[in-house]
N, C-alpha and C. Protein backbone atom coordinates (compact mmCIF):
# COMPACT_ATOMS: atom_id res chain seq x y z
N UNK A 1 0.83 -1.20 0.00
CA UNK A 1 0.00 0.00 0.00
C UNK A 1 0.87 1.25 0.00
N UNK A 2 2.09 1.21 0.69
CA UNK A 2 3.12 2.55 0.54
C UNK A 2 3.27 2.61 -0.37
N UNK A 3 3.48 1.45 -1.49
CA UNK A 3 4.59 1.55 -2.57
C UNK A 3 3.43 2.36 -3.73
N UNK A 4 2.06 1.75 -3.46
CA UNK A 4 1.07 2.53 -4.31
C UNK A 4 0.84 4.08 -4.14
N UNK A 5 1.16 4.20 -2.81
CA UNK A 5 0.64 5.51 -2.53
C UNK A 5 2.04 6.94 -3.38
N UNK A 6 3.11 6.08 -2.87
CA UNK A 6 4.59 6.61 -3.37
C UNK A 6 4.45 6.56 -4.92
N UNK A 7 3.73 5.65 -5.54
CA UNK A 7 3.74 5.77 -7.29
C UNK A 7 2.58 6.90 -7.48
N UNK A 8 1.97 6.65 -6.81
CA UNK A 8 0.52 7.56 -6.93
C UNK A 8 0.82 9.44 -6.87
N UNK A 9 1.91 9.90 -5.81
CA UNK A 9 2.34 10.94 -5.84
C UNK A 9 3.29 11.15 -6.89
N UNK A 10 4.05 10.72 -7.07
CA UNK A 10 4.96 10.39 -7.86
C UNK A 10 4.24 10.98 -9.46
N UNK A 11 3.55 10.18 -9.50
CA UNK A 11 2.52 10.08 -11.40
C UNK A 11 1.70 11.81 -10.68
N UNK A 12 0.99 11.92 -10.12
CA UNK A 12 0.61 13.25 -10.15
C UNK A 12 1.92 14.97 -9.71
N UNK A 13 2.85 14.42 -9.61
CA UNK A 13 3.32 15.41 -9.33
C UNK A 13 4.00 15.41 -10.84
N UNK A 14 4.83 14.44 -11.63
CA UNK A 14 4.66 14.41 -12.71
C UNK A 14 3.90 14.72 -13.83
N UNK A 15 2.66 14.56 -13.64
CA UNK A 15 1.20 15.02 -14.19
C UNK A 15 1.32 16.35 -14.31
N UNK A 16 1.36 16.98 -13.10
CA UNK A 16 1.33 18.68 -13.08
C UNK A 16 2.35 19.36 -13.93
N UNK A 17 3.56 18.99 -13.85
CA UNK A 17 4.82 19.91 -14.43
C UNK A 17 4.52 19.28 -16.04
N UNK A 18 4.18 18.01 -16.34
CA UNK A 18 4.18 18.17 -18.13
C UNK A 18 2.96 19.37 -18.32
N UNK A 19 1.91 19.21 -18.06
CA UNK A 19 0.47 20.11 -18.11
C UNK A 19 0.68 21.83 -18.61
N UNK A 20 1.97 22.02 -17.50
CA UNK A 20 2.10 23.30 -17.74
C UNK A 20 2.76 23.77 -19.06
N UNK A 21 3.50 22.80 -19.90
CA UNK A 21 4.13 23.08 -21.26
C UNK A 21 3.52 23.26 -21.96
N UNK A 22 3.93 24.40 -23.24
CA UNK A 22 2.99 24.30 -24.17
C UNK A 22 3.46 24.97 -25.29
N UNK A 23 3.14 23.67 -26.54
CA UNK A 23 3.95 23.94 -28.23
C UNK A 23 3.45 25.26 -28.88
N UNK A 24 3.48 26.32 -28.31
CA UNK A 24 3.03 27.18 -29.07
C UNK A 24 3.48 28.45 -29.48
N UNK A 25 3.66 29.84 -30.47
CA UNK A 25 4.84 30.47 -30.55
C UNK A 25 4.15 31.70 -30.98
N UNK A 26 5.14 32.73 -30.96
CA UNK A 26 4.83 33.53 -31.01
C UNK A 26 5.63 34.37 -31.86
N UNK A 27 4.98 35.48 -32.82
CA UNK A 27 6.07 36.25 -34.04
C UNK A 27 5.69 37.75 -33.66
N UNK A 28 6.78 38.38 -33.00
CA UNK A 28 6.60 39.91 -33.43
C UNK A 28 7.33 40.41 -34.41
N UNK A 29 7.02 41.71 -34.46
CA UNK A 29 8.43 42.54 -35.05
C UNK A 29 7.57 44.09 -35.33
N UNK A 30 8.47 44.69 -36.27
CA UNK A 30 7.81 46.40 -36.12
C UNK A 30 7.81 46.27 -37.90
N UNK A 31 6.76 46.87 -38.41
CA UNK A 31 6.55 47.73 -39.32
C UNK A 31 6.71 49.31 -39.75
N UNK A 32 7.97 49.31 -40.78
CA UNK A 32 8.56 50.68 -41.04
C UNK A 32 8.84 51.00 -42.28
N UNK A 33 8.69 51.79 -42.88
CA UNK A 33 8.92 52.57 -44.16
C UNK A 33 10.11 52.67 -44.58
N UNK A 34 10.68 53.30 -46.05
CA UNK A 34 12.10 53.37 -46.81
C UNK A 34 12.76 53.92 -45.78
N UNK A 35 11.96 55.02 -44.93
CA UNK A 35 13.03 55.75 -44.02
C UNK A 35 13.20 55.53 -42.75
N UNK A 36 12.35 54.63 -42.21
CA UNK A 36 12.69 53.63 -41.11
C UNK A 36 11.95 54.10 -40.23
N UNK A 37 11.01 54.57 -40.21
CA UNK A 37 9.75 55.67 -39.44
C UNK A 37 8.90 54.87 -40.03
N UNK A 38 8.24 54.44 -38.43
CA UNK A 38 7.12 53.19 -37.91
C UNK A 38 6.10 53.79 -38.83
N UNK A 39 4.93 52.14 -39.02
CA UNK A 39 3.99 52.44 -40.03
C UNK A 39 2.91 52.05 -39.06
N UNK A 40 1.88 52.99 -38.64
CA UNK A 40 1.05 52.75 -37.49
C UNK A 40 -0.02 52.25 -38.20
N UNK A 41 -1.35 50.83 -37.87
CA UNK A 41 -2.48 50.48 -38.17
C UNK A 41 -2.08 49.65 -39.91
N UNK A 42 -0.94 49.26 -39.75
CA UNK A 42 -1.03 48.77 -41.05
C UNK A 42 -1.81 47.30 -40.92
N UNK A 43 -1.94 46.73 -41.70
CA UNK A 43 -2.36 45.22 -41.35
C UNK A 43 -1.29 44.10 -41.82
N UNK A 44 -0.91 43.06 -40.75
CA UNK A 44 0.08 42.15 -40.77
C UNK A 44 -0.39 40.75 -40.76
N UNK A 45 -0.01 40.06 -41.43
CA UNK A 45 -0.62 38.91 -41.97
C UNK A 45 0.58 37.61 -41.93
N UNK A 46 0.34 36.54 -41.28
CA UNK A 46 1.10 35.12 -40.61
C UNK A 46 0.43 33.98 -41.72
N UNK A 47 0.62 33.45 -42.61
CA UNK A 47 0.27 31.78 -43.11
C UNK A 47 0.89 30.88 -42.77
N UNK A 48 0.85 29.96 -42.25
CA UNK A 48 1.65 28.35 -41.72
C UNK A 48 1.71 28.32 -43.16
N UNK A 49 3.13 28.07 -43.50
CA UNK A 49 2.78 27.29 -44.90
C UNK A 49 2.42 26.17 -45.27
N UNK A 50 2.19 24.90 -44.07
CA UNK A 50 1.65 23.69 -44.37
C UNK A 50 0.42 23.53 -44.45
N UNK A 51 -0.31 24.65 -43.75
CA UNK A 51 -1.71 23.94 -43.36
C UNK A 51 -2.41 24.89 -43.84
N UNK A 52 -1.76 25.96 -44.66
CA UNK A 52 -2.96 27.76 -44.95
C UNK A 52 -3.35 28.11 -44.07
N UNK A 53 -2.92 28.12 -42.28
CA UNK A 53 -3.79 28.55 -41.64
C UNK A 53 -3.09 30.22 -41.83
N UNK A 54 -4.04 30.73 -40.82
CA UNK A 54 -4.05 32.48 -41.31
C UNK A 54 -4.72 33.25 -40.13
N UNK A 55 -3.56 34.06 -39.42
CA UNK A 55 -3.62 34.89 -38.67
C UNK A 55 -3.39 36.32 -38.80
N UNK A 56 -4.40 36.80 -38.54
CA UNK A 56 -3.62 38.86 -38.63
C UNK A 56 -4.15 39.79 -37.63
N UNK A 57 -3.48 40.90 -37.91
CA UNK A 57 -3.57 42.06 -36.61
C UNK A 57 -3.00 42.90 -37.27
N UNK A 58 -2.99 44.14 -36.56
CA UNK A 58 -3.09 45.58 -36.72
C UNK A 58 -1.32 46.33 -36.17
N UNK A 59 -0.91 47.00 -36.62
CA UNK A 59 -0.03 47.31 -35.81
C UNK A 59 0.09 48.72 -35.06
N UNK A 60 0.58 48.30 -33.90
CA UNK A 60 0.20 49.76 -32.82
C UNK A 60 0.77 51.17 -33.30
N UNK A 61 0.36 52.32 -33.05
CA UNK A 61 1.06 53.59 -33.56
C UNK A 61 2.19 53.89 -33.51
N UNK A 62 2.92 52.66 -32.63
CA UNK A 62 4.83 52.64 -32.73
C UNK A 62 5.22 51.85 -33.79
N UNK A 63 4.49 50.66 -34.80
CA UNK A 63 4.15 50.24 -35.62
C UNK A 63 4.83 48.83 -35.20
N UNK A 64 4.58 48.06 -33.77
CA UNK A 64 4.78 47.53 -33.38
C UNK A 64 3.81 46.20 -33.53
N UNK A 65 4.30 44.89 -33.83
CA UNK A 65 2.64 43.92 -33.83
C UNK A 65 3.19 42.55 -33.05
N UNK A 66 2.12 42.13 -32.68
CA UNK A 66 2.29 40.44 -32.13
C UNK A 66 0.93 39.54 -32.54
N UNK A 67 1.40 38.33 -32.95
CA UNK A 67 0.83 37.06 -33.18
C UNK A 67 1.12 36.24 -32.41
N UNK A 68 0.12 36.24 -31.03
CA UNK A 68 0.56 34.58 -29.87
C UNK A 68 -0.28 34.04 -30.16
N UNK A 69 0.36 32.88 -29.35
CA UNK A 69 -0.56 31.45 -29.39
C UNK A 69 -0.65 30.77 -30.58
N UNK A 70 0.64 31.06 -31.67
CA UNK A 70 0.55 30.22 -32.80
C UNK A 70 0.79 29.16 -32.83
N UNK A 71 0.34 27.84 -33.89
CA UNK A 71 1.09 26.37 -33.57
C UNK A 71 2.34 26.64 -34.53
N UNK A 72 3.10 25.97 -33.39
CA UNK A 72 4.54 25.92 -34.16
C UNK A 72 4.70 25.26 -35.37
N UNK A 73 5.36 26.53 -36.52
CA UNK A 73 5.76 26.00 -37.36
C UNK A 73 6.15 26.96 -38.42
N UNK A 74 6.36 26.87 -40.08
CA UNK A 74 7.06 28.06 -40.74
C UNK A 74 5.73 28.76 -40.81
N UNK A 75 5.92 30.05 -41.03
CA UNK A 75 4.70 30.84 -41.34
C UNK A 75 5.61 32.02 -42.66
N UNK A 76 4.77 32.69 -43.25
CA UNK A 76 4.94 33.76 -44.34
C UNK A 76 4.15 34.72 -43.37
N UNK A 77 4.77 35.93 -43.52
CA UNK A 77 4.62 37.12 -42.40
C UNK A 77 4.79 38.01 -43.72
């Protein structure tokens, strides 16, 4: 009965720390013009190239953008 109880903690404390990982990624970067002066509200656009999936957003008035929570993998930005 120890030895169950000792596997039993064991498998859930294990349990918890994989749970918290997670395959997923994230692409920023800034949008800027010939003269290197940010391009505010442009629209920015992510394709996985395997699967066509398709993410976009806006970029902030520093012409700053982020795409989280992507599944890992190549994308066209």
């Amino acid at each position: 009965m120890k030895k169950a109880t000792v596997c039993l903690c064991l498998i859930l404390l294990f349990s918890a720390s994989v749970a918290g990982q997670s395959f997923r990624a994230t692409i920023t970067g800034r949008v800027t013009d010939q003269t290197g002066a940010a391009v505010p509200n442009a629209k920015v656009r992510a394709i996985q190239e395997t699967t066509n999936f398709e993410r976009t957003t806006e970029t902030s008035s520093q012409g700053d953008y982020s795409l989280p929570e992507l599944q890992v993998g190549t994308y066209r930005v």
